[in-house]
Structure formats: structure tokens, C-alpha cells
Protein backbone atom coordinates (compact mmCIF):
# COMPACT_ATOMS: atom_id res chain seq x y z
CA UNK A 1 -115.16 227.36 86.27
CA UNK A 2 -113.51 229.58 83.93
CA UNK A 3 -111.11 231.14 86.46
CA UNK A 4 -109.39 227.38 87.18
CA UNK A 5 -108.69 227.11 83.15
CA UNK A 6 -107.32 230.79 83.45
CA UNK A 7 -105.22 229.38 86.18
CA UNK A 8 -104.21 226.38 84.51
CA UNK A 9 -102.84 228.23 81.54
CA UNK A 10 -100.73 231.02 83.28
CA UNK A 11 -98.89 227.84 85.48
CA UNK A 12 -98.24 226.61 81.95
CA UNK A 13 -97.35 230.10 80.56
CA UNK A 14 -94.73 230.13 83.40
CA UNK A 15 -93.38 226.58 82.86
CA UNK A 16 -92.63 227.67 79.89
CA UNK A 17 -90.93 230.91 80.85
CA UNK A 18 -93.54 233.12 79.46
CA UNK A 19 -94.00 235.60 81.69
CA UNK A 20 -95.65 238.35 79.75
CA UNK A 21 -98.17 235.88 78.42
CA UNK A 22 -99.18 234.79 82.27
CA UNK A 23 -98.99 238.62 83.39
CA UNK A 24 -101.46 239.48 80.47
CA UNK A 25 -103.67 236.20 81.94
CA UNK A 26 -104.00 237.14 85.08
CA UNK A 27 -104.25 240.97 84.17
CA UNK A 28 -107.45 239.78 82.42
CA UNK A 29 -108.80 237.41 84.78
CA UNK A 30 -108.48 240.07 87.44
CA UNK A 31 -110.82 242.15 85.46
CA UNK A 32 -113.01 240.18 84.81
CA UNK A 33 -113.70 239.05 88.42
CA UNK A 34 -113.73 242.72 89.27
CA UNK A 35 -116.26 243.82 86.52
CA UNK A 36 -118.31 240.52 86.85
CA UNK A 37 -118.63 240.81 90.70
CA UNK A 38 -120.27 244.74 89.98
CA UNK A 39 -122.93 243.19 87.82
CA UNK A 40 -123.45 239.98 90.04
CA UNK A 41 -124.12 242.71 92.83
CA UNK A 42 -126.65 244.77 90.29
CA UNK A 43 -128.51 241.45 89.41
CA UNK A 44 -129.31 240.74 93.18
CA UNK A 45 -130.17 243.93 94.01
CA UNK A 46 -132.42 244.21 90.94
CA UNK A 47 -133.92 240.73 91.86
CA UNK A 48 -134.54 241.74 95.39
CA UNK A 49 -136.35 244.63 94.34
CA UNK A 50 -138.40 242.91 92.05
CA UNK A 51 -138.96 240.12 94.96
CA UNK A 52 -140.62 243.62 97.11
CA UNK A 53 -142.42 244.80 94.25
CA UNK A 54 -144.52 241.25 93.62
CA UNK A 55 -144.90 240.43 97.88
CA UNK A 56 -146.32 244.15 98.21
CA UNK A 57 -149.07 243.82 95.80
């Protein structure tokens, strides 16, 4: 949900000819998706281990 407000904000950044203020925008948003979608990976894979562990009891 975040990511559409991110988006909204750099279209206004450029409509008002601020490029450096939508380049640092979607610099950040980038990273975040990137970083976030690492831990989103380490949460399922910790939940699907946990899933094995309580079945093989």
C-alpha cells in the first residue's frame, strides 16, 4: 500500500520539476522492495520449517 503513496509523490515530485527529489523516492522505494522481499522470503522459510517441526512430532 505504501509503494502506490511512494508512487504518487514522485509523479508529483516530477510535476513539479523536481527531479532529484523523485530520483531519491524511487532510489528508496527500490530498496526497500529489495530488502523487504529478502526478509518476506526468511519469514516463509522459517514458517515452513516450523510447519515440519510441529506435523513430525
Amino acid at each position: 500500500m505504501a509503494n502506490i503513496w511512494n508512487t504518487g509523490a514522485i509523479g508529483l515530485a516530477v510535476a513539479w520539476q523536481r527531479f532529484e527529489i523523485a530520483l531519491v523516492l524511487s532510489l528508496v522505494n527500490f530498496l526497500t522492495l529489495r530488502i523487504m522481499s529478502g526478509v518476506k522470503e526468511d519469514m516463509d522459510h522459517e514458517k515452513e520449517n516450523e510447519e515440519e517441526s510441529e506435523s513430525g512430532e
